[in-house]
Protein backbone atom coordinates (compact mmCIF):
# COMPACT_ATOMS: atom_id res chain seq x y z
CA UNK A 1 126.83 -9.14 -84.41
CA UNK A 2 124.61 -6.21 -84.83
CA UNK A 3 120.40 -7.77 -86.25
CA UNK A 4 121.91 -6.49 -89.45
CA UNK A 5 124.91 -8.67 -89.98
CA UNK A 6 122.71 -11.48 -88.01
CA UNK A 7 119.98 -11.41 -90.79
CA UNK A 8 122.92 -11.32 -93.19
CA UNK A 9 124.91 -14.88 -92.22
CA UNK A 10 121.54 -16.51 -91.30
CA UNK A 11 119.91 -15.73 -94.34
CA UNK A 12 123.42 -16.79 -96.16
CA UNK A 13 123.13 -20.24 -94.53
CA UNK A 14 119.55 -20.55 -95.31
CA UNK A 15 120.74 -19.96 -98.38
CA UNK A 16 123.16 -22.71 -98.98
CA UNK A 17 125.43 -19.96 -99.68
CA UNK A 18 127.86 -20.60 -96.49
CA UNK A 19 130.13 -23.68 -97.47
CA UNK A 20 129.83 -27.26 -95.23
CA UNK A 21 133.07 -26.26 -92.95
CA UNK A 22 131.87 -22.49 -92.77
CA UNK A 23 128.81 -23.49 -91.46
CA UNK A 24 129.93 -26.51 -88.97
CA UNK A 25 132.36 -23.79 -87.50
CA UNK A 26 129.59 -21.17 -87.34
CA UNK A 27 127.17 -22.87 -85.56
CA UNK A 28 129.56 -25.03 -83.34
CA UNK A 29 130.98 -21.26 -82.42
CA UNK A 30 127.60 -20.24 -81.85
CA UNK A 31 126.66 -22.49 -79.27
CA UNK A 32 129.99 -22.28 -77.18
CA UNK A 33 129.78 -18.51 -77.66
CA UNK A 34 125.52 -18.11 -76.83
CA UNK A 35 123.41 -15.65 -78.79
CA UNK A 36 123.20 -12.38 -78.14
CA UNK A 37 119.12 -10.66 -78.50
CA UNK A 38 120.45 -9.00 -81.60
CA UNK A 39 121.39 -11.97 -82.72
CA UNK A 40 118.56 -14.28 -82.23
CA UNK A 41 116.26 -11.62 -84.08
CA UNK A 42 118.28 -10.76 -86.88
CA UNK A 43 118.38 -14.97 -87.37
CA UNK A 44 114.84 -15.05 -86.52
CA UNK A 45 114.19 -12.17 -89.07
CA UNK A 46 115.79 -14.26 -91.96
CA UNK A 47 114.37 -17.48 -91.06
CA UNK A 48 110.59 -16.13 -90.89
CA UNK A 49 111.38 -14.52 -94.35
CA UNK A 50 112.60 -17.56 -96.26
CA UNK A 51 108.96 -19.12 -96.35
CA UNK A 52 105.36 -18.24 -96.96
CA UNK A 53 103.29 -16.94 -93.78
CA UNK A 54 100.71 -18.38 -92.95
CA UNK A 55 96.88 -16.33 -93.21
CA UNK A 56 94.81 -17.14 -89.69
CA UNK A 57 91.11 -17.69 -90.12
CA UNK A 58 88.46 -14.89 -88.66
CA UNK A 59 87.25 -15.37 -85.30
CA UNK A 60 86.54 -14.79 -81.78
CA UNK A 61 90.68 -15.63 -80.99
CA UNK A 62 93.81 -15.59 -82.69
CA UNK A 63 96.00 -18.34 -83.38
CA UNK A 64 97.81 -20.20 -80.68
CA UNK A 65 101.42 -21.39 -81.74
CA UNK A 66 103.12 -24.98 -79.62
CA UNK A 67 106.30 -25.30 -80.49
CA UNK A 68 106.77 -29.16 -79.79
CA UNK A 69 110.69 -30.39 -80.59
CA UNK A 70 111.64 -32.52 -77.51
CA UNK A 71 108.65 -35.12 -76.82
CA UNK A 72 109.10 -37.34 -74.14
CA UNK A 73 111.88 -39.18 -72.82
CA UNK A 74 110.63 -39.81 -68.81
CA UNK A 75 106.65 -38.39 -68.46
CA UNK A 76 103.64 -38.59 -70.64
CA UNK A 77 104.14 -35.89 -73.41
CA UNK A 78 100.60 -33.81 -72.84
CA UNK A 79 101.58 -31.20 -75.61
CA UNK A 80 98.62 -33.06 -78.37
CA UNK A 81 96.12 -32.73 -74.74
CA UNK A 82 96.91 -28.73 -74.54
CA UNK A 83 96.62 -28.19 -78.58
CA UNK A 84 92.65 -30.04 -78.29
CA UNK A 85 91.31 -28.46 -75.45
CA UNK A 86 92.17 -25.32 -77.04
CA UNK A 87 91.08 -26.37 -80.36
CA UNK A 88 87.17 -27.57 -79.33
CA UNK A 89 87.15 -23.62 -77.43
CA UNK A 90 87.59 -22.56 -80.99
CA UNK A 91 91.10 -21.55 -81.09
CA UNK A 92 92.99 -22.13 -84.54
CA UNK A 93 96.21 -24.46 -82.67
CA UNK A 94 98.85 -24.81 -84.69
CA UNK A 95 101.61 -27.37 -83.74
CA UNK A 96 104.66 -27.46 -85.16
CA UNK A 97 108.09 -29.53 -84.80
CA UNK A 98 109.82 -32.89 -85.43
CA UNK A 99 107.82 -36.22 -86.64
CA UNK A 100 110.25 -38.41 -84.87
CA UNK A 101 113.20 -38.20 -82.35
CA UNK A 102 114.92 -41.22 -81.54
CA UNK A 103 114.02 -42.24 -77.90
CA UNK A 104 111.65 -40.11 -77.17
CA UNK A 105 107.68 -40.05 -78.15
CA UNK A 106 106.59 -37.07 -80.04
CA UNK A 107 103.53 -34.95 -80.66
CA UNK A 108 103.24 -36.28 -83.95
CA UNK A 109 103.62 -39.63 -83.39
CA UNK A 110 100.48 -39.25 -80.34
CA UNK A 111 97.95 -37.42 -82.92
CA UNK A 112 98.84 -40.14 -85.23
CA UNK A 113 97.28 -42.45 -82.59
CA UNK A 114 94.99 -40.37 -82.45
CA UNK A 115 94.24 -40.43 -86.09
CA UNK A 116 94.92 -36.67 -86.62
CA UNK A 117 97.65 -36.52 -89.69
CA UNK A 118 100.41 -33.78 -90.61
CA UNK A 119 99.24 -31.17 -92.45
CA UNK A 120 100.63 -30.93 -95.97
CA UNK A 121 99.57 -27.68 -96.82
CA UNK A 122 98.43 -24.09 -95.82
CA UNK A 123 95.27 -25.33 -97.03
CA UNK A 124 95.79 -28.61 -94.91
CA UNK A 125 96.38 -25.94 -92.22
CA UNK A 126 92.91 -23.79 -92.66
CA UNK A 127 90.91 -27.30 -93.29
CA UNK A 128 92.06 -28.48 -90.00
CA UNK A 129 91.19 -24.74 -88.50
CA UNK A 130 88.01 -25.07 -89.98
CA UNK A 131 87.28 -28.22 -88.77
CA UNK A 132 88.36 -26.97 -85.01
CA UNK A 133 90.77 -29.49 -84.93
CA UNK A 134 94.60 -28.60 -84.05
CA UNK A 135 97.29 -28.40 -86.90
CA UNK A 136 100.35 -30.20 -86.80
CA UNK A 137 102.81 -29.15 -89.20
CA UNK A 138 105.76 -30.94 -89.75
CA UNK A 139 108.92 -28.46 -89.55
CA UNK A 140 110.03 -29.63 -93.09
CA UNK A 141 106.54 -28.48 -94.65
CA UNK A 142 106.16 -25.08 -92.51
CA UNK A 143 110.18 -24.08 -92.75
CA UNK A 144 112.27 -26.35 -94.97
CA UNK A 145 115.51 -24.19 -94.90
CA UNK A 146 115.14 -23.85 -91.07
CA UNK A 147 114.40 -27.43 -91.18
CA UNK A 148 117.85 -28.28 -92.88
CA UNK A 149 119.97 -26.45 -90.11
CA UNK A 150 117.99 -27.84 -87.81
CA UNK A 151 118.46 -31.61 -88.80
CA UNK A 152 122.45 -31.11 -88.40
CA UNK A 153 122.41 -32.08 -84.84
CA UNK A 154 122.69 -35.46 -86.19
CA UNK A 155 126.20 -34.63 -87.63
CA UNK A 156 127.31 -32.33 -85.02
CA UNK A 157 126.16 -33.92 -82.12
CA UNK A 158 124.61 -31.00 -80.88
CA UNK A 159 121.81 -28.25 -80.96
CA UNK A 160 122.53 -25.14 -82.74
CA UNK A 161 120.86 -21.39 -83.02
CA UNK A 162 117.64 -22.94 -85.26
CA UNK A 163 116.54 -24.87 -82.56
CA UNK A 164 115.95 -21.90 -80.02
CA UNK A 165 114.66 -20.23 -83.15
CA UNK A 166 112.20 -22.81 -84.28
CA UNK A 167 110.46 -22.74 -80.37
CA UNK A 168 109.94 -18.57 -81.16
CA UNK A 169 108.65 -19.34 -85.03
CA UNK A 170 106.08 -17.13 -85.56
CA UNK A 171 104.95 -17.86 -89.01
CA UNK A 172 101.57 -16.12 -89.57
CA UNK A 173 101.19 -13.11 -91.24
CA UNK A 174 99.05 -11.32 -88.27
CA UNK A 175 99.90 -11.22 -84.69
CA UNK A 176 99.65 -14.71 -82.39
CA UNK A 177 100.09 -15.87 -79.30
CA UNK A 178 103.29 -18.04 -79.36
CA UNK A 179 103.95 -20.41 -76.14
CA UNK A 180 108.01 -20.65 -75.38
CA UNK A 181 109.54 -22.79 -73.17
CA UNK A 182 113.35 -22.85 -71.97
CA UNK A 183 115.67 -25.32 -70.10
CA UNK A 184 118.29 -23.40 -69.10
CA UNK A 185 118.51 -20.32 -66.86
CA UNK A 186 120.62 -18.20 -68.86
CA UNK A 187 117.37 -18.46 -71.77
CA UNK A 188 115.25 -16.98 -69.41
CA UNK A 189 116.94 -13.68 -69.35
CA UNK A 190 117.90 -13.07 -73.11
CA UNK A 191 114.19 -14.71 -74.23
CA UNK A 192 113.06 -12.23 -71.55
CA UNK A 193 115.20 -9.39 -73.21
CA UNK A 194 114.00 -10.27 -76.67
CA UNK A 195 110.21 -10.54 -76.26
CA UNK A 196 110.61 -7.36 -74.90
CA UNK A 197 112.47 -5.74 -77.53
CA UNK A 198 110.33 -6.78 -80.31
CA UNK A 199 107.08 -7.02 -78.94
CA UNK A 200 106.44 -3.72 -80.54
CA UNK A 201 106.85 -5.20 -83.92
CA UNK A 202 103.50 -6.89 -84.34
CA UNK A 203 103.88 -10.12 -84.05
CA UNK A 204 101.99 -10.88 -80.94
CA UNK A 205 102.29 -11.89 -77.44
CA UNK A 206 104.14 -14.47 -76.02
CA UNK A 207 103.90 -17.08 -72.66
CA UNK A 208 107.58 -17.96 -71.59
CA UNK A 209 107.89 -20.98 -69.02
CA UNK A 210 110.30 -23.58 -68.32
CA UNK A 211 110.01 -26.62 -70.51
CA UNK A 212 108.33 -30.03 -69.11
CA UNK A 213 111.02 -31.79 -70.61
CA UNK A 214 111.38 -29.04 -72.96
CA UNK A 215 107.59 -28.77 -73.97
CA UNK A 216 105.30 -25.93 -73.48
CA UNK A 217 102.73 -27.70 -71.56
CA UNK A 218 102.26 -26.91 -68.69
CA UNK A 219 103.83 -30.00 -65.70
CA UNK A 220 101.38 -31.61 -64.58
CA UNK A 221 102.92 -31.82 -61.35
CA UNK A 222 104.32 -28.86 -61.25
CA UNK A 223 103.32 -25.71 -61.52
CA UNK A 224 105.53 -23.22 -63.42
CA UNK A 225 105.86 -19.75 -63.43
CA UNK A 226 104.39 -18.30 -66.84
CA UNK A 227 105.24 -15.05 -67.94
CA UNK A 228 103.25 -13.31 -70.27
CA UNK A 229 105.11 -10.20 -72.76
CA UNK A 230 102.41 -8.15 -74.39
CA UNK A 231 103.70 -4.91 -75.60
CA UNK A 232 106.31 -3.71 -73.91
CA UNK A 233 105.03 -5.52 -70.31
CA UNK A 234 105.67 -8.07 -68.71
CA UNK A 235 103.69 -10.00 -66.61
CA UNK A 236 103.48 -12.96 -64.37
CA UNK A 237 100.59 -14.81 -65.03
CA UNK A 238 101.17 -17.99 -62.56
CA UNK A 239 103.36 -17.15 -60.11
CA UNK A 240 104.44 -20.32 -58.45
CA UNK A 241 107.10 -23.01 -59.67
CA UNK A 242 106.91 -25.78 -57.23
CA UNK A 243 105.40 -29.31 -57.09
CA UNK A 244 101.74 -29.05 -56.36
CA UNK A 245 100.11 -30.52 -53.76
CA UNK A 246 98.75 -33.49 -55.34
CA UNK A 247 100.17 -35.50 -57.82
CA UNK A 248 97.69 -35.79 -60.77
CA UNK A 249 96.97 -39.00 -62.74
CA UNK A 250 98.19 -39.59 -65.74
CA UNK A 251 99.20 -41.79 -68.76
CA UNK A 252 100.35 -45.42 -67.04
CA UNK A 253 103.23 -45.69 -69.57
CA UNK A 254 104.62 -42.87 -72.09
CA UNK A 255 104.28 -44.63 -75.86
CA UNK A 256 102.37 -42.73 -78.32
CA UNK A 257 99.52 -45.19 -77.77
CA UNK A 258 98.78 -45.34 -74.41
CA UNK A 259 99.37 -41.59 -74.11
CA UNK A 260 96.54 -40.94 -76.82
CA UNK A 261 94.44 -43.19 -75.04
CA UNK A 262 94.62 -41.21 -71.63
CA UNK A 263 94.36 -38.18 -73.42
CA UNK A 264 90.92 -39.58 -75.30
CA UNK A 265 89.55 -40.47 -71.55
CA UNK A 266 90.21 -36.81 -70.52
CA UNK A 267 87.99 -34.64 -73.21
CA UNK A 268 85.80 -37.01 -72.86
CA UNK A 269 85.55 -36.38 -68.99
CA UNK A 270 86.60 -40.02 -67.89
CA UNK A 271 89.90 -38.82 -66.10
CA UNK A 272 90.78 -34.94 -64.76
CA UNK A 273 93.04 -33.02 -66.68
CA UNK A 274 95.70 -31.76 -64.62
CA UNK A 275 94.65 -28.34 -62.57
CA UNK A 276 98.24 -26.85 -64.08
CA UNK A 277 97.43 -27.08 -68.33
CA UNK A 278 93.63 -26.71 -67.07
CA UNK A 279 94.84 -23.38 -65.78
CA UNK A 280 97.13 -23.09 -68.78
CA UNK A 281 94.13 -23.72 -71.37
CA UNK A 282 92.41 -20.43 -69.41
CA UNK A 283 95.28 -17.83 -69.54
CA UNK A 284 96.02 -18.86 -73.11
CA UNK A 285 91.86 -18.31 -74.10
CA UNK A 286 91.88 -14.79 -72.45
CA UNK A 287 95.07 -13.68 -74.25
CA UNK A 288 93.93 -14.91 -77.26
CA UNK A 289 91.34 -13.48 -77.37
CA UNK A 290 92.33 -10.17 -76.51
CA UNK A 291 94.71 -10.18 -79.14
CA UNK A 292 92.23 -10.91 -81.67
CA UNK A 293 90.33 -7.58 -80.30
CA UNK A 294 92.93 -5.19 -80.29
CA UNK A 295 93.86 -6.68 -83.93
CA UNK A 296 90.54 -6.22 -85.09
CA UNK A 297 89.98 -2.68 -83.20
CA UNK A 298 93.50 -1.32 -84.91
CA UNK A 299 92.54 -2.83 -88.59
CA UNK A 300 89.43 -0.54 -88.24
CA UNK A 301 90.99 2.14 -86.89
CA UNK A 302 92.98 1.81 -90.67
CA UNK A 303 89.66 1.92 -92.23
């Protein structure tokens, strides 16, 4: 399908306007056939248009977007430890994905250990902004139609276009810094292709790295390679993807309480965070904030 006839359908199942054996056959076809990069932004294009964007506060860096839709099934799920350390550097981190998956430990369910709720709201959003805390927004409150397609997995037993869309959301009105991850090979080149390809749009840059169980935090065992697609570059930012030399502690168990607890001890300084997100935390500050420079240099150049 050409972006135009990919906006089209997408925005007709957002819709409601594709009936339920239309749309079982659609996206069952889509995941045997793969997307195409027209395809995943002409979806993408309809899904970011069928809710409000969200505004980012003023400041030294623009926002930071974790997708967070796998959680943990074997390791610790650090995704909550990335979102704070970014968040007490002054970053506006916003979070977004499931509440609960069934055998596995989400994001949400570690800030709620942590006592740090969903936000409700866009003003839930700026309060916890304000309050340089990180945002966690449910999928259902950010992207409700997206939210639907995505929740059909249950039925069809398996994952569908929304939920490669949902990890390259970008749902503020200015540009952001969106951290991807992928699992399978074949996403590296077409994510590659895409971020690419639209780059030039606006939207922001983007970090691309294979998932730690499919979350964008960095392994902390591992070091990934992390590309980085500003413009119409590309550019390796950590080069390496092998285990590192020393195995770094972490969470005894992975339950949402004992994972909260470890990641408590760490910004307060009682264990080391792991040299890879430490390194992760860095590249994502200097982008950031180099995208809030150029954003405010080119809104003054429009003055």
């Amino acid at each position: 399908m050409t972006r135009e006839n990919a906006h089209a359908l997408y925005e007709a199942m957002l819709d409601g306007r594709v009936s339920d054996l239309e749309l079982g056959g659609i996206l069952l076809a889509m995941r045997i056939k793969g997307e195409s990069v027209e395809e995943i932004a002409g979806f993408l294009d309809a899904g970011q248009a069928s809710f409000a964007p969200l505004v980012a506060p003023a400041g030294a860096y623009a926002p930071v977007l974790i997708p967070s839709y796998n959680g943990a099934r074997k390791m610790a799920n650090l995704t909550p430890l990335l979102a704070l350390l970014l968040a007490r550097e002054g970053v506006p981190v916003l979070v977004h994905g499931v509440s609960s998956d069934p055998g596995r430990v989400t994001t949400a369910e570690i800030f709620a250990a942590m006592g740090i709720g969903p936000a409700g709201s866009h003003a839930d959003v700026q309060a916890a902004f304000a309050a340089g805390k990180p945002a966690f927004m449910p999928i259902e409150t950010l992207a409700p139609k997206m939210a639907h397609l995505l929740s059909l997995r249950r039925i069809l037993g398996v994952r569908n276009s929304t939920h490669t869309l949902v990890k390259i959301l970008q749902p503020f009105a200015g540009p952001a810094l969106r951290l991807v991850s992928y699992t399978h090979p074949e996403y590296l080149d077409m994510l590659g292709e895409y971020f690419t390809t639209i780059a030039r749009e606006g939207r922001g840059d983007a970090f691309l790295m294979r998932g730690t169980e499919g979350e964008t935090v960095a392994n902390a065992n591992r070091a990934q390679q992390i590309d980085w697609f500003h413009g119409v570059e590309r550019t390796v930012l950590v080069q390496r993807d092998a285990p590192t030399d020393d195995v770094a502690e972490g969470p005894a168990e992975r339950d949402a309480a004992t994972t909260a607890a470890w990641i408590t001890r760490a910004l307060e300084g009682g264990v080391a965070v792991p040299a890879s997100i430490t390194e992760q935390v860095a590249q994502c500050l200097l982008v950031s904030k180099s995208i809030q420079a150029n954003t405010g240099a080119h809104d003054g150049e429009q003055r």
